[in-house]
N, C-alpha and C. Protein backbone atom coordinates (compact mmCIF):
# COMPACT_ATOMS: atom_id res chain seq x y z
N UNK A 1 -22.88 -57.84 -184.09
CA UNK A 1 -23.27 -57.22 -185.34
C UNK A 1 -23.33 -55.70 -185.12
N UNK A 2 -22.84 -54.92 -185.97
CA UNK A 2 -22.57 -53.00 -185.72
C UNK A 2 -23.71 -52.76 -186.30
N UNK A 3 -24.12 -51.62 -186.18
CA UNK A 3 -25.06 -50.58 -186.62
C UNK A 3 -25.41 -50.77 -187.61
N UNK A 4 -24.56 -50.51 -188.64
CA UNK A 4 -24.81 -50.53 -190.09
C UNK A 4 -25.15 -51.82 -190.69
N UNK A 5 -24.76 -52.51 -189.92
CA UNK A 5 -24.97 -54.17 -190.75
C UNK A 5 -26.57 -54.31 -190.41
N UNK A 6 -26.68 -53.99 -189.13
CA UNK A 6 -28.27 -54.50 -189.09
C UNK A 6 -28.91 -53.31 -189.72
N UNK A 7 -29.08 -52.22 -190.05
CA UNK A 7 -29.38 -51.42 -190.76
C UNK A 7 -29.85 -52.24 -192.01
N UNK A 8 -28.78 -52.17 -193.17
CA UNK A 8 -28.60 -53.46 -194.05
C UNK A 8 -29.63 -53.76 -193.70
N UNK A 9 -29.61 -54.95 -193.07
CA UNK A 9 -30.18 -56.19 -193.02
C UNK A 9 -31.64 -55.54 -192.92
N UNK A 10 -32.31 -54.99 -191.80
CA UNK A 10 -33.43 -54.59 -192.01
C UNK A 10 -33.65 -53.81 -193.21
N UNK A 11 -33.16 -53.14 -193.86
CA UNK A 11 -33.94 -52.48 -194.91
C UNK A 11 -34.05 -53.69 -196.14
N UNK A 12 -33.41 -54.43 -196.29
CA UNK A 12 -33.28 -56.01 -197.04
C UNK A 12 -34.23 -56.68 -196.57
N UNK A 13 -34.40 -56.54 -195.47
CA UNK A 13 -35.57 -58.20 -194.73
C UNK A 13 -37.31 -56.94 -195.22
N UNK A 14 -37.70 -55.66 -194.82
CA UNK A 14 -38.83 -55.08 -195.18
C UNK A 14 -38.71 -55.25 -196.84
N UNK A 15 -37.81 -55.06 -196.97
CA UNK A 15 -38.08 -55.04 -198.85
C UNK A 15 -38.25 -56.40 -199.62
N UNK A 16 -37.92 -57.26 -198.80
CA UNK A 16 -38.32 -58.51 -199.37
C UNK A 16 -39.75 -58.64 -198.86
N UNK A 17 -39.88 -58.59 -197.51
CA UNK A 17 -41.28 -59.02 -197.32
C UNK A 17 -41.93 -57.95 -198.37
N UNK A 18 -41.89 -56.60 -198.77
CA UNK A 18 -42.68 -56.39 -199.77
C UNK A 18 -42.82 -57.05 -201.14
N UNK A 19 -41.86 -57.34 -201.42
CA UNK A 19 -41.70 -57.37 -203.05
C UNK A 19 -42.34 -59.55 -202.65
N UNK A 20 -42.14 -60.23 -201.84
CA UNK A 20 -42.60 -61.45 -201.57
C UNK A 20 -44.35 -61.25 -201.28
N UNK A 21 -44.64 -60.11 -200.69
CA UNK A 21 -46.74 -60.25 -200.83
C UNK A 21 -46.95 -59.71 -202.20
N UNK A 22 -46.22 -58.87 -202.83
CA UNK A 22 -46.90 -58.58 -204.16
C UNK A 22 -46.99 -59.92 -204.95
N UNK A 23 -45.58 -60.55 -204.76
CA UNK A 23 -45.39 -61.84 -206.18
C UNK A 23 -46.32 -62.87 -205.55
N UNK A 24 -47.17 -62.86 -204.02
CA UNK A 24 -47.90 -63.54 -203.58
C UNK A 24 -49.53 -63.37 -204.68
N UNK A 25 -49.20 -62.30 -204.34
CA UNK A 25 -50.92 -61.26 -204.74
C UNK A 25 -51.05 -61.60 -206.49
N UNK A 26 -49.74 -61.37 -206.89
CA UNK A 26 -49.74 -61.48 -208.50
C UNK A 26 -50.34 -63.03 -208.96
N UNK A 27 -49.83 -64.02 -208.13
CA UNK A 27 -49.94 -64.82 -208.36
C UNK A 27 -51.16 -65.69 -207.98
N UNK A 28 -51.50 -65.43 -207.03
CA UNK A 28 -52.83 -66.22 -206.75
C UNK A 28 -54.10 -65.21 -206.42
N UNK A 29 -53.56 -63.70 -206.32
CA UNK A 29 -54.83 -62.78 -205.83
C UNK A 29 -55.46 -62.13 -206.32
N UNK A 30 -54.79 -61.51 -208.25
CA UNK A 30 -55.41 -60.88 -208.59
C UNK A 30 -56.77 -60.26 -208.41
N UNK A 31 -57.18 -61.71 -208.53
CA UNK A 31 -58.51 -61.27 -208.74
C UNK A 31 -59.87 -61.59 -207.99
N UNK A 32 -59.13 -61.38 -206.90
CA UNK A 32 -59.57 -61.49 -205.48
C UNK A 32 -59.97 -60.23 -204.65
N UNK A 33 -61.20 -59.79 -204.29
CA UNK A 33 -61.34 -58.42 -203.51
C UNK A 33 -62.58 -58.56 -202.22
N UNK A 34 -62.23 -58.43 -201.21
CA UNK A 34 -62.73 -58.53 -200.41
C UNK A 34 -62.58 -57.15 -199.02
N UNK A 35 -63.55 -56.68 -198.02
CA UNK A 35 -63.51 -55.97 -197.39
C UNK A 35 -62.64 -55.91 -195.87
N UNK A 36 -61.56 -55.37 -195.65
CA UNK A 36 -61.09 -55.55 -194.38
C UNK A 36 -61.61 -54.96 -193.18
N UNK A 37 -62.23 -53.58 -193.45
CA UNK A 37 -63.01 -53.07 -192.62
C UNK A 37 -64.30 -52.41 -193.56
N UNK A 38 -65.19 -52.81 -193.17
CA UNK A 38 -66.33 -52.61 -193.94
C UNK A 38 -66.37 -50.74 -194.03
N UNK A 39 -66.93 -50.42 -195.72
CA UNK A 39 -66.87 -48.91 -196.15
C UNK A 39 -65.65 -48.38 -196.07
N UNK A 40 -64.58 -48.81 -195.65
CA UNK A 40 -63.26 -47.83 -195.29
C UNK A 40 -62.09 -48.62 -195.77
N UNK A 41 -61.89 -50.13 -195.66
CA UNK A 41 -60.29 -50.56 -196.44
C UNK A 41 -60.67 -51.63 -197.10
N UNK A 42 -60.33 -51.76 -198.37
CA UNK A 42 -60.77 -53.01 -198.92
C UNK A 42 -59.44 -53.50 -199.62
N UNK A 43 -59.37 -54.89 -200.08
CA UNK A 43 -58.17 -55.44 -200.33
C UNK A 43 -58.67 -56.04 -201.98
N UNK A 44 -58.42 -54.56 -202.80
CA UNK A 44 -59.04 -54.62 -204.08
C UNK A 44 -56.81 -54.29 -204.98
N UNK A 45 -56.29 -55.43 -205.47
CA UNK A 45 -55.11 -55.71 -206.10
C UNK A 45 -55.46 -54.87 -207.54
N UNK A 46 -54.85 -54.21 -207.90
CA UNK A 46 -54.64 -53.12 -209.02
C UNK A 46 -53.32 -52.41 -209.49
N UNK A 47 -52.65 -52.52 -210.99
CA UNK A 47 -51.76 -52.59 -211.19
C UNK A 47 -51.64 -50.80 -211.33
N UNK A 48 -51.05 -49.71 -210.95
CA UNK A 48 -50.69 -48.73 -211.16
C UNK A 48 -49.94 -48.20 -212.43
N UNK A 49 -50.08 -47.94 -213.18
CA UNK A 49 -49.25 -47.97 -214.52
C UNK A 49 -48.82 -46.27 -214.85
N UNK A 50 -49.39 -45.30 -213.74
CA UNK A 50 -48.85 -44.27 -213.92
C UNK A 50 -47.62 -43.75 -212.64
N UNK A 51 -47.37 -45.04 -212.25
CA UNK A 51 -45.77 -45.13 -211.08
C UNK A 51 -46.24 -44.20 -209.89
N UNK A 52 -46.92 -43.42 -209.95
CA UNK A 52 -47.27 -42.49 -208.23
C UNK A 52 -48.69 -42.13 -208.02
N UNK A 53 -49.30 -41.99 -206.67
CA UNK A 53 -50.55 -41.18 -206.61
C UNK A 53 -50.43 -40.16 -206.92
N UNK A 54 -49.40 -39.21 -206.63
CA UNK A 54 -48.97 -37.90 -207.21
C UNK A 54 -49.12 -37.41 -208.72
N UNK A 55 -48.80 -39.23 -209.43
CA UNK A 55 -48.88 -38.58 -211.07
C UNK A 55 -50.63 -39.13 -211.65
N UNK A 56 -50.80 -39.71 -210.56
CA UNK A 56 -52.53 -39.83 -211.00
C UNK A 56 -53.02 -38.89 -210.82
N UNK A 57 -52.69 -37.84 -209.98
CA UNK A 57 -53.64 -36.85 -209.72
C UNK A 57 -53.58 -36.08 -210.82
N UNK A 58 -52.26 -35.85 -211.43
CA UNK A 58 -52.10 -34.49 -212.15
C UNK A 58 -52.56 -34.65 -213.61
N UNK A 59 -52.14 -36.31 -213.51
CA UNK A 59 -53.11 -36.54 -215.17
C UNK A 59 -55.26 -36.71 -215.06
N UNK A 60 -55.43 -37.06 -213.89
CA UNK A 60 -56.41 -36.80 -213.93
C UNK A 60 -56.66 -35.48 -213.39
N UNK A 61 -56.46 -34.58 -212.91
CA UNK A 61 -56.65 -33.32 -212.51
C UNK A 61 -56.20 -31.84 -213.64
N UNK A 62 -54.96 -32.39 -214.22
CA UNK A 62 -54.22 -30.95 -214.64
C UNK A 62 -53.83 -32.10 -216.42
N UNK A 63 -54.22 -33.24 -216.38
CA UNK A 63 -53.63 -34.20 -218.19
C UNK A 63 -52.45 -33.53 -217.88
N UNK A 64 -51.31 -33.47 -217.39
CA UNK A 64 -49.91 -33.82 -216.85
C UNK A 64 -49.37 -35.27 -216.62
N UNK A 65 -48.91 -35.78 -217.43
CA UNK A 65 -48.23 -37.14 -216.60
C UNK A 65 -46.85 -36.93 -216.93
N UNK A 66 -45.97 -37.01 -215.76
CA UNK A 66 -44.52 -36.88 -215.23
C UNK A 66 -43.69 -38.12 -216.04
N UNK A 67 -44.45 -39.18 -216.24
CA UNK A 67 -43.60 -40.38 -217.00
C UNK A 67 -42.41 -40.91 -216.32
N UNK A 68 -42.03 -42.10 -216.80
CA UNK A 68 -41.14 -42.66 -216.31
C UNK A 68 -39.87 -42.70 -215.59
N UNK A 69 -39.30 -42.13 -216.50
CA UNK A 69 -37.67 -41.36 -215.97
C UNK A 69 -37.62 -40.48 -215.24
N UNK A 70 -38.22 -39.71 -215.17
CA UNK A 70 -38.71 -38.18 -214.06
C UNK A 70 -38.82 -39.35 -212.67
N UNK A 71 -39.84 -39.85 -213.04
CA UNK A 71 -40.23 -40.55 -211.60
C UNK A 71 -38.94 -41.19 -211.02
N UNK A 72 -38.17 -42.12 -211.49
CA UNK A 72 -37.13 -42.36 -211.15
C UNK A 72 -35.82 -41.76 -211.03
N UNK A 73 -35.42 -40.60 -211.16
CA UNK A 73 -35.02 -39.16 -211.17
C UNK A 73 -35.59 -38.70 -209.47
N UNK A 74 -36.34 -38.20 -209.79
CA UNK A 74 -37.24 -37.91 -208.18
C UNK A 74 -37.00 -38.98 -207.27
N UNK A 75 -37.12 -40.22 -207.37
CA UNK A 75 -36.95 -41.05 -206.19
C UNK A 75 -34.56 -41.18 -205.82
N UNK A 76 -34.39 -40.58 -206.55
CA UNK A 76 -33.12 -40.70 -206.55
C UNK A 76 -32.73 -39.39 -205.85
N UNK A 77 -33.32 -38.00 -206.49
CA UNK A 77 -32.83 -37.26 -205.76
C UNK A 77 -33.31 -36.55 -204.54
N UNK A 78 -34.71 -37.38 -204.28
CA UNK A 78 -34.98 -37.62 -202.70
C UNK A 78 -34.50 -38.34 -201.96
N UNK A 79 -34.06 -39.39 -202.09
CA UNK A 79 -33.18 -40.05 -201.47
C UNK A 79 -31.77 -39.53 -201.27
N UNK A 80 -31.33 -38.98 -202.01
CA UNK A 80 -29.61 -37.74 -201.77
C UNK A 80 -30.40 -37.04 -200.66
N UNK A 81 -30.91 -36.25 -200.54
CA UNK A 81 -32.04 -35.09 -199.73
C UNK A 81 -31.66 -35.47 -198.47
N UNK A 82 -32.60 -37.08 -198.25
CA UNK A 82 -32.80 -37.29 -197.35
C UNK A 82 -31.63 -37.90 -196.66
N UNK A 83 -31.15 -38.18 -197.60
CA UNK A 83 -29.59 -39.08 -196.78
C UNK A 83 -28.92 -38.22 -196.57
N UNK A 84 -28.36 -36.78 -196.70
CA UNK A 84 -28.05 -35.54 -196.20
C UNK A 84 -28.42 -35.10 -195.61
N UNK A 85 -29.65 -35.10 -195.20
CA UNK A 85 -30.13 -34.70 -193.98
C UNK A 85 -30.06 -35.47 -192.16
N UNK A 86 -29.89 -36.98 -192.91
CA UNK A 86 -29.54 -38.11 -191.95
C UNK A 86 -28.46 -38.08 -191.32
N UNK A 87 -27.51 -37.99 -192.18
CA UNK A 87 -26.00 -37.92 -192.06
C UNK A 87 -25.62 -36.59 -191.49
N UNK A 88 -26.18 -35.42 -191.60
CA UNK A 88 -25.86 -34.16 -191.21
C UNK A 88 -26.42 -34.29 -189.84
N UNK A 89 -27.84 -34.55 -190.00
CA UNK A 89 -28.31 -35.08 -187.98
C UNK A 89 -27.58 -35.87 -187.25
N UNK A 90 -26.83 -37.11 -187.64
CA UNK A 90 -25.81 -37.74 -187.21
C UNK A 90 -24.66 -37.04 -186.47
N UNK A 91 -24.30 -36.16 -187.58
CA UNK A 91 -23.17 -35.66 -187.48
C UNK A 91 -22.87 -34.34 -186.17
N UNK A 92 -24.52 -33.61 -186.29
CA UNK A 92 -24.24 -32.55 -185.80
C UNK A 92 -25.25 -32.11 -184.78
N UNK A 93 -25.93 -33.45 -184.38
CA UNK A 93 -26.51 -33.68 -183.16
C UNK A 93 -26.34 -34.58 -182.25
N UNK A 94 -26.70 -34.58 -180.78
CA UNK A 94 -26.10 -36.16 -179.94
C UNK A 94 -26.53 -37.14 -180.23
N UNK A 95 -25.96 -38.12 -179.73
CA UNK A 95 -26.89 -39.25 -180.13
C UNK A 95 -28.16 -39.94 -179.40
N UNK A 96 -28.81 -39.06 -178.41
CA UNK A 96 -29.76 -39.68 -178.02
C UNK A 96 -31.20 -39.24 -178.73
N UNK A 97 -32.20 -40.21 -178.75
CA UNK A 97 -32.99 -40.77 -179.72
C UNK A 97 -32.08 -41.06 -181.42
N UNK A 98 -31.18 -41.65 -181.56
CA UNK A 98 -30.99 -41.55 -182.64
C UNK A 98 -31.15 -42.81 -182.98
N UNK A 99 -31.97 -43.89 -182.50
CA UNK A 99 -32.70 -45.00 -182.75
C UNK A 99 -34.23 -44.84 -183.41
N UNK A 100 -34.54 -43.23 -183.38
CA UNK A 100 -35.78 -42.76 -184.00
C UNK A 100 -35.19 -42.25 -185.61
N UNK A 101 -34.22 -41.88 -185.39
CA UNK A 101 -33.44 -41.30 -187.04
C UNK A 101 -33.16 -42.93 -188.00
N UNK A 102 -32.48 -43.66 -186.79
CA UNK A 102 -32.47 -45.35 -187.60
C UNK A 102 -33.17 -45.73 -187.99
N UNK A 103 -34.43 -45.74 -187.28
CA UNK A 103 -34.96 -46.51 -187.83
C UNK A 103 -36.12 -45.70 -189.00
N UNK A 104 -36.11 -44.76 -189.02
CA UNK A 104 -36.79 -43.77 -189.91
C UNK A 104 -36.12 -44.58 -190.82
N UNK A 105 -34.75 -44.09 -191.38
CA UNK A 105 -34.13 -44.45 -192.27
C UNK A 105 -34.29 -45.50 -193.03
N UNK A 106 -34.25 -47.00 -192.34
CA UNK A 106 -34.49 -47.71 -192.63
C UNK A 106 -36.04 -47.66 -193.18
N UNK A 107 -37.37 -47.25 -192.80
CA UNK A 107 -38.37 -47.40 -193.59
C UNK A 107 -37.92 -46.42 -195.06
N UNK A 108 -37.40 -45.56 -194.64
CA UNK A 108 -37.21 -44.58 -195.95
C UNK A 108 -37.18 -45.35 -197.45
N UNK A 109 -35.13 -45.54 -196.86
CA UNK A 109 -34.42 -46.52 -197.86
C UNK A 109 -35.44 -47.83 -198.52
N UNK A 110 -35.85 -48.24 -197.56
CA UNK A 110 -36.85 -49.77 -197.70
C UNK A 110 -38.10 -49.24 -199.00
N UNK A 111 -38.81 -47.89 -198.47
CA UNK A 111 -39.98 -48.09 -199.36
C UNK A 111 -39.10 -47.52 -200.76
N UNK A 112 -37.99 -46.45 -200.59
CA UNK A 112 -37.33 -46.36 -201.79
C UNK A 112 -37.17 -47.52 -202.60
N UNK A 113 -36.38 -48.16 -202.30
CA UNK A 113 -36.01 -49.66 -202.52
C UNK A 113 -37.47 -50.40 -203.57
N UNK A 114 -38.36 -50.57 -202.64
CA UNK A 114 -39.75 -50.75 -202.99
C UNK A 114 -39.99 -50.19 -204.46
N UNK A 115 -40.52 -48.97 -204.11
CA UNK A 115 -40.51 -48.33 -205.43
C UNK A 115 -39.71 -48.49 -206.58
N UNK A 116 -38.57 -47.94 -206.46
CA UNK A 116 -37.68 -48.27 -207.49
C UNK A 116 -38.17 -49.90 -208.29
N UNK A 117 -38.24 -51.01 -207.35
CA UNK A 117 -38.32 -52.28 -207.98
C UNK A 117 -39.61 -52.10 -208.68
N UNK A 118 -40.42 -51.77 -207.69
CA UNK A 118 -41.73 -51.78 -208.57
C UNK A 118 -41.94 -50.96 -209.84
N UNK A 119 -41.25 -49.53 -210.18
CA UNK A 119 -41.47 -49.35 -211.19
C UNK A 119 -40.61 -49.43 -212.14
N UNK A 120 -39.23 -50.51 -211.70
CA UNK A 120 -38.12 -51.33 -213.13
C UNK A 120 -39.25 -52.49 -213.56
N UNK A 121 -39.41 -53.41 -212.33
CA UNK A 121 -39.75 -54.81 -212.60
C UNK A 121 -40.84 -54.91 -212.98
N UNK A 122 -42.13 -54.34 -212.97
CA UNK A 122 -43.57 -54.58 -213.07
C UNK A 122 -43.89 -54.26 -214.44
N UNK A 123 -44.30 -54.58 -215.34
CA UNK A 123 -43.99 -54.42 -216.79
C UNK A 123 -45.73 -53.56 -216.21
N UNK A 124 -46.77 -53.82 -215.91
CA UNK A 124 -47.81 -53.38 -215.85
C UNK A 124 -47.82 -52.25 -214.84
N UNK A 125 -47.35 -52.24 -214.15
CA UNK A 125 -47.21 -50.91 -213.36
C UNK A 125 -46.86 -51.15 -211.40
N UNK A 126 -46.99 -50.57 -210.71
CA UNK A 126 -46.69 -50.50 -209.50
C UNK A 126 -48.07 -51.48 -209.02
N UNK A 127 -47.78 -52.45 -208.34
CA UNK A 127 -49.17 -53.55 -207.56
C UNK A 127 -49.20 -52.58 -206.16
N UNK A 128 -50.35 -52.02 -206.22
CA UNK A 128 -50.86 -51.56 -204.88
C UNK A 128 -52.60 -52.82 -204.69
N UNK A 129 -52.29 -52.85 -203.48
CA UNK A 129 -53.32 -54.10 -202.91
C UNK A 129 -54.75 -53.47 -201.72
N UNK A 130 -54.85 -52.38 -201.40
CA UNK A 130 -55.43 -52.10 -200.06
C UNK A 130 -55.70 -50.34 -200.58
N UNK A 131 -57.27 -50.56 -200.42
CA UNK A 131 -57.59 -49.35 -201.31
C UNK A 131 -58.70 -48.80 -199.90
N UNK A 132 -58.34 -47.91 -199.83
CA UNK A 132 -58.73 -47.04 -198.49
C UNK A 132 -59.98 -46.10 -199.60
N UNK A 133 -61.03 -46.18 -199.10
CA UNK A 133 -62.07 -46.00 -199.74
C UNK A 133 -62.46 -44.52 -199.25
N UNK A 134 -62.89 -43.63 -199.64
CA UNK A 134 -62.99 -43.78 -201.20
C UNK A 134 -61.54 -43.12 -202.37
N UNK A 135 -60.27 -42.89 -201.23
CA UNK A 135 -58.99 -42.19 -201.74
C UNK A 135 -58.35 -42.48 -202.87
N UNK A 136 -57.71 -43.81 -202.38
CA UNK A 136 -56.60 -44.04 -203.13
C UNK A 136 -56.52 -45.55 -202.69
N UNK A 137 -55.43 -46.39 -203.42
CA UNK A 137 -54.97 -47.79 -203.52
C UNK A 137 -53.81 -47.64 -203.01
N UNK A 138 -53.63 -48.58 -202.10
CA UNK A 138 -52.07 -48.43 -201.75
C UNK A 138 -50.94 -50.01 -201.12
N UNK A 139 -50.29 -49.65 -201.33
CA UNK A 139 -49.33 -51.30 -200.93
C UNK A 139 -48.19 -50.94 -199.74
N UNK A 140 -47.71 -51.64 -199.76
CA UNK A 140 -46.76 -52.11 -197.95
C UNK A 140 -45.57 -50.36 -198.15
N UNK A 141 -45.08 -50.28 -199.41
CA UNK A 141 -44.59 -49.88 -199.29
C UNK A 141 -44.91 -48.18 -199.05
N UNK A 142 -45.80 -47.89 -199.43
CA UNK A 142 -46.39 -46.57 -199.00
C UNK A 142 -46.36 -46.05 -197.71
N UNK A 143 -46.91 -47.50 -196.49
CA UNK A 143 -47.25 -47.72 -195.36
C UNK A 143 -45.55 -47.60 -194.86
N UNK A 144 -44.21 -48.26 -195.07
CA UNK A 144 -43.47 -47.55 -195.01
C UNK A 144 -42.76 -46.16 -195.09
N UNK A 145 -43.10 -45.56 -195.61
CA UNK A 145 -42.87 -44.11 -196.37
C UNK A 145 -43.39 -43.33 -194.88
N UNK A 146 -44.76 -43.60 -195.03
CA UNK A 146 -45.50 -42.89 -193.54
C UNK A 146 -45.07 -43.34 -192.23
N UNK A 147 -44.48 -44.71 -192.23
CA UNK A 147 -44.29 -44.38 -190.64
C UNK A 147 -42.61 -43.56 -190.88
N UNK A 148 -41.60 -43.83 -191.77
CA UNK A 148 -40.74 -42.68 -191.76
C UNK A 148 -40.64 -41.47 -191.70
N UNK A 149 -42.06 -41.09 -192.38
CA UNK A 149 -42.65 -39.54 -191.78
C UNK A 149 -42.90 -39.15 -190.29
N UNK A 150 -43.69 -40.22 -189.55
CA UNK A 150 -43.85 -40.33 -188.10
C UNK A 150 -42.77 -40.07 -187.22
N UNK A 151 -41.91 -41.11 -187.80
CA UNK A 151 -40.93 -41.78 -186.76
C UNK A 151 -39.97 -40.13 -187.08
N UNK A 152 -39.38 -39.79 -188.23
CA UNK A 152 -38.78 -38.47 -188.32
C UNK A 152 -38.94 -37.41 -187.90
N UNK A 153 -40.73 -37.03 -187.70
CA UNK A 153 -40.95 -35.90 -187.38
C UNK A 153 -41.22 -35.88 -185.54
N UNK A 154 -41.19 -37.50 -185.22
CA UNK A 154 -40.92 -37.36 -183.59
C UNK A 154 -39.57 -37.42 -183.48
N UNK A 155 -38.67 -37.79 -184.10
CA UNK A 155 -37.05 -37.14 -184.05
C UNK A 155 -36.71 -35.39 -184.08
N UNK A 156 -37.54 -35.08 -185.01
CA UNK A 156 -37.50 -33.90 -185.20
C UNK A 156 -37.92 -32.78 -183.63
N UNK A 157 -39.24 -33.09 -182.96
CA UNK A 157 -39.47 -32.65 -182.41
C UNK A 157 -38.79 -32.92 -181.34
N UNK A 158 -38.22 -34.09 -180.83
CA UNK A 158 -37.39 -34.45 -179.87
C UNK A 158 -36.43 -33.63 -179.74
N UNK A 159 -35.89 -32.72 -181.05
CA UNK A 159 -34.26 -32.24 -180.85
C UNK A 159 -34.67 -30.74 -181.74
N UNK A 160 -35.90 -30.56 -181.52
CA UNK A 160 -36.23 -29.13 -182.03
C UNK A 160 -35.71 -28.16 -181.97
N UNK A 161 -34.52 -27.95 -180.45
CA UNK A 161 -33.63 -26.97 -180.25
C UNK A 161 -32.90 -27.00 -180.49
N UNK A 162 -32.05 -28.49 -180.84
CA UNK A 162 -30.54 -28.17 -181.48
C UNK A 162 -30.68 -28.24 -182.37
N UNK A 163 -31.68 -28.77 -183.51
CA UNK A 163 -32.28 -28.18 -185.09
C UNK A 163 -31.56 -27.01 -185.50
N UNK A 164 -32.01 -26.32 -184.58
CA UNK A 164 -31.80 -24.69 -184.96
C UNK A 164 -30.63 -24.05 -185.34
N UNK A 165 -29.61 -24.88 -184.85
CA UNK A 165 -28.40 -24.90 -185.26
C UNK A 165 -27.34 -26.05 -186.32
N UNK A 166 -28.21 -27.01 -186.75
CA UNK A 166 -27.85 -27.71 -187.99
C UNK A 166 -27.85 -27.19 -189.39
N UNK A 167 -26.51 -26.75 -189.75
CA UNK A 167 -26.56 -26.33 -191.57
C UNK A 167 -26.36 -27.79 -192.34
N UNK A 168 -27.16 -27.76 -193.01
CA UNK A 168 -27.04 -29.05 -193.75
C UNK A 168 -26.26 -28.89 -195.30
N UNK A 169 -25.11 -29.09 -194.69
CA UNK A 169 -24.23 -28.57 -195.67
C UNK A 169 -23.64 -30.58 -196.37
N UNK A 170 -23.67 -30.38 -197.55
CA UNK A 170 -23.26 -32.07 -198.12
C UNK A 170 -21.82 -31.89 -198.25
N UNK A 171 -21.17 -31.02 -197.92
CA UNK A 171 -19.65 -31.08 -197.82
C UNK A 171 -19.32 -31.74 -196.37
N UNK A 172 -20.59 -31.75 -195.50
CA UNK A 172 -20.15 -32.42 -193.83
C UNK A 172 -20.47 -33.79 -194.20
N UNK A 173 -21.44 -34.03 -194.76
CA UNK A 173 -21.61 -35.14 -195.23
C UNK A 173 -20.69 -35.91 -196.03
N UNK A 174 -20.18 -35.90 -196.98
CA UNK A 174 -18.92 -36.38 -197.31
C UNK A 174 -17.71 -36.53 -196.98
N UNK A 175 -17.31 -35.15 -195.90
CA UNK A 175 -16.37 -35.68 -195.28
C UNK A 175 -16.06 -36.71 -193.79
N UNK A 176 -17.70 -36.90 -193.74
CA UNK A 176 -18.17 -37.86 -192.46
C UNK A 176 -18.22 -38.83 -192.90
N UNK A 177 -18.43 -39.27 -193.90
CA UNK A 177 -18.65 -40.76 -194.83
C UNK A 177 -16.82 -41.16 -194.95
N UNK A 178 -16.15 -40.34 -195.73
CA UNK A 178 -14.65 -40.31 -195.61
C UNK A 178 -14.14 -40.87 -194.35
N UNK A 179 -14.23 -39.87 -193.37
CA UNK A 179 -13.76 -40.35 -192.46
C UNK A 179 -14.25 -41.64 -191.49
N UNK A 180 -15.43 -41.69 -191.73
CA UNK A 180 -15.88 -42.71 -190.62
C UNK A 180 -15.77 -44.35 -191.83
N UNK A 181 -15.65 -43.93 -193.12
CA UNK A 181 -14.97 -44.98 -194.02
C UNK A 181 -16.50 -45.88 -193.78
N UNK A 182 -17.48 -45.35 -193.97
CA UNK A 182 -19.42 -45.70 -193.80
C UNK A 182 -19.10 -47.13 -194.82
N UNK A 183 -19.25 -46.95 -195.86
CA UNK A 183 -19.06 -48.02 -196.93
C UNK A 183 -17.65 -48.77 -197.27
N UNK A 184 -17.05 -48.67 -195.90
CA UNK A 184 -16.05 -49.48 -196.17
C UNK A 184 -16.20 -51.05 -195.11
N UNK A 185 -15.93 -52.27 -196.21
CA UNK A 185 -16.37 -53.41 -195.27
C UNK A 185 -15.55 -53.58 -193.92
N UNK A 186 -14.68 -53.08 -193.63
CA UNK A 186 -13.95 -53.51 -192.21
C UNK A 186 -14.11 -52.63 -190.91
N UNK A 187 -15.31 -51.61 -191.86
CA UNK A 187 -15.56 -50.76 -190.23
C UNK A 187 -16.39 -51.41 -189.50
């Protein structure tokens, strides 16, 4: 099995196990809340209906809410961002640690993935399950998002010096996808 297939496959196998504990939670947990670590995480199921912590803040902080399409807009053209930036590190650095860039990726794509479903499919809003007291509510896929932050920014520091010389230009990027024929099934 090549690179890319298990790629695939893992960002498919995390996104199911997410979207499989929510339709768990929906279904038998609602209304179920109990403490995982006493004062600090509790497993209180709550439907999000304003799609981000980001847009809770601003409607409760600034009565701003970003709304629907924006939000999905933003998760699209962070994802270009970041996949240009992947592909340009690919391209124009060696390849050692680049099992820390993979697998970043893969949480990336995965909680993208996540999101996106959660705020087409959930007629009530995004199911976050695990509410870190006294912050915020949050679900699997968040917890993805952050270790892609982790896992990236110890890539990052790993190759801090040849950084310095990566232009992240999306014209390298396309013509690396071209040539290496990325989305073509017989590579």
């Amino acid at each position: 099995m090549n690179k890319k297939t298990r790629i695939i496959l893992w960002i498919l196998l995390l996104t199911t196990i997410d979207q499989l504990i929510k339709l768990v939670i929906h279904a038998y947990c609602m209304d179920v809340r109990f403490e995982i670590i006493p004062s600090l995480v509790e497993f209180a199921p709550v439907f999000n209906s304003n799609y981000s912590y980001i847009n809770v803040l601003l409607i409760k902080n600034l009565n701003i809410d970003i709304g629907f399409i924006p939000h999905i807009i933003l998760y699209i053209v962070l994802q270009v961002i970041v996949t240009n930036i992947y592909f340009s590190f690919k391209i124009k650095l060696d390849n050692s640690f680049s099992w820390l860039l993979d697998t970043a990726i893969v949480f990336q794509v995965s909680a993208l993935l996540c999101a996106l479903i959660g705020n087409v499919i959930w007629d009530e809003g995004v199911l976050d399950y695990i509410y870190l007291k006294p912050l915020y509510v949050f679900d699997l896929k968040d917890v993805y998002s952050w270790v892609f932050v982790f896992l990236f920014l110890a890539y990052t520091i790993k190759k801090k010096d040849q950084l310095k010389t990566v232009n992240l230009d999306p014209k390298d990027v396309i013509e690396y996808i071209k040539k290496t024929k990325l989305f073509s099934k017989y590579k």
